[in-house]
Protein backbone atom coordinates (compact mmCIF):
# COMPACT_ATOMS: atom_id res chain seq x y z
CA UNK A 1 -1.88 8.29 24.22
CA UNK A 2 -0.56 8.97 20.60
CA UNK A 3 -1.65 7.03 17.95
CA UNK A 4 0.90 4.64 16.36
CA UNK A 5 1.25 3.51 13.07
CA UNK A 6 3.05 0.83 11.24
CA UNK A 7 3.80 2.18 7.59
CA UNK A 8 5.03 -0.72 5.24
CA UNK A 9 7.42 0.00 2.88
CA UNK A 10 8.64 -1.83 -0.92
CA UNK A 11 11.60 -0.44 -1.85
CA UNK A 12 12.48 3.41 -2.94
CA UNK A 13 11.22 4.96 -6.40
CA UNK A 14 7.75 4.26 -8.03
CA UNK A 15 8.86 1.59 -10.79
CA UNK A 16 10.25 -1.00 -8.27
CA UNK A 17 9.96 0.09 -4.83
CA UNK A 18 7.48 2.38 -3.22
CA UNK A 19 6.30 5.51 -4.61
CA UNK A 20 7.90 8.58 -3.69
CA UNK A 21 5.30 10.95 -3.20
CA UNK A 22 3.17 9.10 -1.59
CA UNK A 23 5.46 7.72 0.96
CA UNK A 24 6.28 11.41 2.03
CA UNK A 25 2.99 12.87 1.77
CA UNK A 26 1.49 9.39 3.72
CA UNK A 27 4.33 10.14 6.67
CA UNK A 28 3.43 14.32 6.79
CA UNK A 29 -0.53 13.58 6.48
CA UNK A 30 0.43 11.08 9.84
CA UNK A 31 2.53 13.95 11.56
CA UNK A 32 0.18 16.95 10.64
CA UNK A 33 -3.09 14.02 12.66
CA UNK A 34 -1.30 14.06 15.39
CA UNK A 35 -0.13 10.32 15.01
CA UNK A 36 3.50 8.64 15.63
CA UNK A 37 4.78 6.73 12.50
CA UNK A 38 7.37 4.04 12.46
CA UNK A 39 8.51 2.63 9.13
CA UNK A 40 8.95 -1.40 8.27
CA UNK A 41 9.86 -3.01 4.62
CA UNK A 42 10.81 -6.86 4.22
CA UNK A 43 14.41 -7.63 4.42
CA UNK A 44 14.35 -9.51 0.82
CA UNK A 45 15.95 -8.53 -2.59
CA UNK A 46 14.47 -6.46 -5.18
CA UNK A 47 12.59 -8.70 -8.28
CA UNK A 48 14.95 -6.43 -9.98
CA UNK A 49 16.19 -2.58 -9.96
CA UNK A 50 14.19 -0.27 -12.71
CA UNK A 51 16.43 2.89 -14.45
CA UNK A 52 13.60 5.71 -13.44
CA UNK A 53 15.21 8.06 -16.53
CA UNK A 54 14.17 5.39 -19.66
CA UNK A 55 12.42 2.57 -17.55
CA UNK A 56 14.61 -0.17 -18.19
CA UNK A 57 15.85 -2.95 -16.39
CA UNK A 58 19.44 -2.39 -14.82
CA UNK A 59 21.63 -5.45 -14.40
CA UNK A 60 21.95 -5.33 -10.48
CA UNK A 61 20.40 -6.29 -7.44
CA UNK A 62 18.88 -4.17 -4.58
CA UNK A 63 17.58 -5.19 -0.95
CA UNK A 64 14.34 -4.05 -0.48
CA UNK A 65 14.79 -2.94 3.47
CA UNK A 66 18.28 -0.70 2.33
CA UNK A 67 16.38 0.98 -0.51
CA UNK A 68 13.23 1.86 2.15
CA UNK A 69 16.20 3.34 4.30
CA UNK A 70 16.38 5.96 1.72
CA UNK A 71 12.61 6.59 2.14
CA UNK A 72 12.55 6.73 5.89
CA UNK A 73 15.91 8.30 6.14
CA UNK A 74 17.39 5.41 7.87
CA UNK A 75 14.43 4.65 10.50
CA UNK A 76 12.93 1.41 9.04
CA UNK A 77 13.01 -2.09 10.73
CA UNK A 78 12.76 -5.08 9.05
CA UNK A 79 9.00 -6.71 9.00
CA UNK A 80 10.13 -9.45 11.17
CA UNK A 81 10.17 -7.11 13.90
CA UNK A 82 6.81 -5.78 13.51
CA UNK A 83 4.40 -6.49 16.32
CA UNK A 84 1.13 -5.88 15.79
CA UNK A 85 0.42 -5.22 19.58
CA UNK A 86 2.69 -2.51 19.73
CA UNK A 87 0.40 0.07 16.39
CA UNK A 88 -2.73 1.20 16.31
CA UNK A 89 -3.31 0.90 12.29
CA UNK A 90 -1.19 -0.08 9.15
CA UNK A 91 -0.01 2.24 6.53
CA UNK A 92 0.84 0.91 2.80
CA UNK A 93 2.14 3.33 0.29
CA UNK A 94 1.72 2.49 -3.54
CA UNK A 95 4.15 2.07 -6.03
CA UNK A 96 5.33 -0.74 -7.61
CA UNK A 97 7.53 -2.41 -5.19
CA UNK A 98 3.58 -3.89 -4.09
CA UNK A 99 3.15 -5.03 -6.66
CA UNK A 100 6.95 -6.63 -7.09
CA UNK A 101 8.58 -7.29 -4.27
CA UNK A 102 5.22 -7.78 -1.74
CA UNK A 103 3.69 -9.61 -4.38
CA UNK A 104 4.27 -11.29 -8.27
CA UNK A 105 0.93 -9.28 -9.37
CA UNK A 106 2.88 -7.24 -11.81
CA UNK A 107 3.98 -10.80 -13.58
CA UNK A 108 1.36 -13.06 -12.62
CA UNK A 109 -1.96 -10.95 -11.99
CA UNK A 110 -4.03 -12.29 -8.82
CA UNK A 111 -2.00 -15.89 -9.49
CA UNK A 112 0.67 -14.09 -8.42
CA UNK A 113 2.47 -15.27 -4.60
CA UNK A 114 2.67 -13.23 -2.22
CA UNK A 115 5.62 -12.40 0.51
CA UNK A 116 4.43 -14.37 3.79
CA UNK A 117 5.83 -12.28 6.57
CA UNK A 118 3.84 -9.43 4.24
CA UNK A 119 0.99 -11.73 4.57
CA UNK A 120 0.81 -11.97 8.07
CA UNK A 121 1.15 -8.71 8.90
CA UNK A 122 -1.56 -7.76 7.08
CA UNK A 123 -3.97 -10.21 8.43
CA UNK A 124 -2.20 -10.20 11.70
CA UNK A 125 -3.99 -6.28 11.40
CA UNK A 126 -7.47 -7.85 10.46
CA UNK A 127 -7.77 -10.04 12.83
CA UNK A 128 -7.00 -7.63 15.73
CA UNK A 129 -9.56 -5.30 14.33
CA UNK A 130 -6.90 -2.66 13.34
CA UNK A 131 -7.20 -0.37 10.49
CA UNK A 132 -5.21 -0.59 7.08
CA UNK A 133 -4.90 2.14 4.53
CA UNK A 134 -3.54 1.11 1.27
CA UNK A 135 -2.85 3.40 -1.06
CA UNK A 136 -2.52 3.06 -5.34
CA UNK A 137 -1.51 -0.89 -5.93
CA UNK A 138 -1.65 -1.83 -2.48
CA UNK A 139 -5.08 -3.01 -2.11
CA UNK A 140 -4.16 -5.59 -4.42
CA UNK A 141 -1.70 -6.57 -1.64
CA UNK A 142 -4.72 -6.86 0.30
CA UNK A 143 -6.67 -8.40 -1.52
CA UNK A 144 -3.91 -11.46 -2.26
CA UNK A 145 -3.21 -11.46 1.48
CA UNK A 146 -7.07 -12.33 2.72
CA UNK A 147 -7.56 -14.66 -0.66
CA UNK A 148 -9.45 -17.49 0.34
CA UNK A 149 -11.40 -15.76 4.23
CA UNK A 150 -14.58 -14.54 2.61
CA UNK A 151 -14.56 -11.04 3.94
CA UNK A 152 -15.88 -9.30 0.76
CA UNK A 153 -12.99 -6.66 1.59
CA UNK A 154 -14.15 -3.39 -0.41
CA UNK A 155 -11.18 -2.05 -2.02
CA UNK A 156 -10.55 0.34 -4.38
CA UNK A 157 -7.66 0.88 -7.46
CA UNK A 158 -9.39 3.46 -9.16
CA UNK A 159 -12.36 3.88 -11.61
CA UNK A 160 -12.45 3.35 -15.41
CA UNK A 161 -14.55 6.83 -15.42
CA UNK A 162 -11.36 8.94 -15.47
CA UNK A 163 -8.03 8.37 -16.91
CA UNK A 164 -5.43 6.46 -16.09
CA UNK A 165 -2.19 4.59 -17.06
CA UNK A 166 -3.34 1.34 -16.15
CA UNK A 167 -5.94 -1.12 -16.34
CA UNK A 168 -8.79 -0.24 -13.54
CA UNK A 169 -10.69 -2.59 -14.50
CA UNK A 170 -8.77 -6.22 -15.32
CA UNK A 171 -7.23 -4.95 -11.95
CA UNK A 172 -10.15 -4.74 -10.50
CA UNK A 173 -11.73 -8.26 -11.89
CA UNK A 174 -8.20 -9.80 -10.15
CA UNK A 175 -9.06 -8.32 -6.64
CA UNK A 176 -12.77 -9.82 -6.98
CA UNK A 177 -11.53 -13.32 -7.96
CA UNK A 178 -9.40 -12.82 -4.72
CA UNK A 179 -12.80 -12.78 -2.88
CA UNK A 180 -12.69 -8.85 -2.74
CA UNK A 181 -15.62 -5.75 -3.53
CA UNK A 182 -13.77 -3.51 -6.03
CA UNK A 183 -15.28 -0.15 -5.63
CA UNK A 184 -14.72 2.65 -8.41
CA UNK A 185 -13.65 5.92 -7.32
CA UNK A 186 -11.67 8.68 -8.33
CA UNK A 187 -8.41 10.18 -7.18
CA UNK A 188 -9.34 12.82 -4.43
CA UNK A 189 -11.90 10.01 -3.16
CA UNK A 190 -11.54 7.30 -0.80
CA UNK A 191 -13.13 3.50 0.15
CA UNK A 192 -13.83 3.01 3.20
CA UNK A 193 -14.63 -0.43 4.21
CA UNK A 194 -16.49 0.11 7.84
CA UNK A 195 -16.47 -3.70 8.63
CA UNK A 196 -13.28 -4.76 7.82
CA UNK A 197 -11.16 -1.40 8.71
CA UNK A 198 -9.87 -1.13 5.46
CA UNK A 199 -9.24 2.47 4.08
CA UNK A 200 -8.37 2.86 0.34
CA UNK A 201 -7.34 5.72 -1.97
CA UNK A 202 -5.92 5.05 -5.95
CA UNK A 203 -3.62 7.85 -5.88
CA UNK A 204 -1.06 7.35 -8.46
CA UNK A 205 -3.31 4.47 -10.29
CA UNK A 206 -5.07 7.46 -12.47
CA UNK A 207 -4.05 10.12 -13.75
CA UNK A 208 -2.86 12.81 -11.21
CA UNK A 209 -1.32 15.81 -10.09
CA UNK A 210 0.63 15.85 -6.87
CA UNK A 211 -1.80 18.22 -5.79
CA UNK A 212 -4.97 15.33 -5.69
CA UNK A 213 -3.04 12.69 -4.44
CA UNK A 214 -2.25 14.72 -1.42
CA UNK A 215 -5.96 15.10 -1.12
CA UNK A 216 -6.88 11.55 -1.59
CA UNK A 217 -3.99 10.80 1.46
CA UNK A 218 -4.97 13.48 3.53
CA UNK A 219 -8.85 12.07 3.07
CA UNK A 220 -7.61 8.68 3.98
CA UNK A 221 -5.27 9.98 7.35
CA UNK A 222 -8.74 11.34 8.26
CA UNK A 223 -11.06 8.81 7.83
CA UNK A 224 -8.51 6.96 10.13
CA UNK A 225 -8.36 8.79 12.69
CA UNK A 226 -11.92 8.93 12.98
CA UNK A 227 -12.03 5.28 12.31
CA UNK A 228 -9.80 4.65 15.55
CA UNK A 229 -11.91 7.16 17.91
């Protein structure tokens, strides 16, 4: 039987939805393994729309499951209709929309809420034993999502050995006050968390060509696959 997976989507474009690149190159590293894809996003509005020319704030409003449209070229359901019975592992692209619209992080750090129907997917996927990659800010989404179970999730954002925009570490020190295991690791490298079926990669959270995150994904697609047999 084929392999199905559920890829969660944020939006469309890397400064309030999810990232571009990795979206596509998380769908082709699925289709080149072999394994059926089918794209979900939460039907909920944007925490606001981002100009990607000068990076400021646009006055208007944007639904996150329309923008993901543009992503999955109109094949995405809203997360309400996502059963877990019905995949074989979760997907999670980076970008900012995790860090937005799936959760406050980007405003509130690890304080931050989180969206509950994103939530319960995600656990719904733990408990059933199913594999998650997250890719870039998602494991943050993770991390917020099993606050409080005492798994001692490993998860990865990146290491503070190489450079990057952002701040690997007080990123880092929010996933372990979650109750996570930040792990440091660079861009073509992965985390693989063997107990919990967690799969992480930082992609975009360093400094990176298109080039190495396409590694780092295509590193992650495989240690799926052999993670599922």
């Amino acid at each position: 039987m084929t392999t199905k997976v559920a890829v969660l989507l944020s939006g469309s474009g890397v400064y309030d939805g999810s990232e571009i690149h990795e979206t596509v190159l998380s769908l082709l590293a699925l289709t080149e393994a072999g394994m059926e894809y089918h794209c979900f996003a939460p039907n909920i509005d944007q925490h606001h729309v981002i100009n990607h020319l000068n990076g400021e704030e646009m006055n208007e409003s944007r639904n996150v499951l329309i923008e993901s449209a543009r992503m999955a070229r109109g094949a995405v359901e809203d997360i309400a209709k996502l059963k877990t019975q019905d995949f074989d592992a979760l997907m999670m692209p980076g970008g900012f929309g995790a860090a937005k619209n799936w959760t406050k992080w980007a405003f509130e750090g690890p304080d931050g809420e989180i969206d509950p129907e994103v939530k319960q997917t995600i656990n719904a996927f733990v408990d059933a034993s199913k594999p998650i990659v997250a890719l870039c800010m998602s494991p943050t989404v993770i991390s917020k999502a099993l606050e409080g179970r005492k798994l001692n999730e490993k998860l990865t954002v990146g290491t503070t050995q190489e450079s990057s925009p952002y701040d690997i570490t007080a990123i880092s020190v929010g996933m372990e006050s979650l109750g996570a295991q930040p792990e440091h690791k660079s861009v073509v490298e992965i985390s693989i968390d063997a107990e919990n079926k967690i799969i992480t990669s930082p992609c975009y959270m360093m400094d990176a060509s298109i080039l190495e995150i396409k590694e780092g994904i295509s590193k992650s697609v495989d240690a799926l696959k052999q993670m599922l047999g």
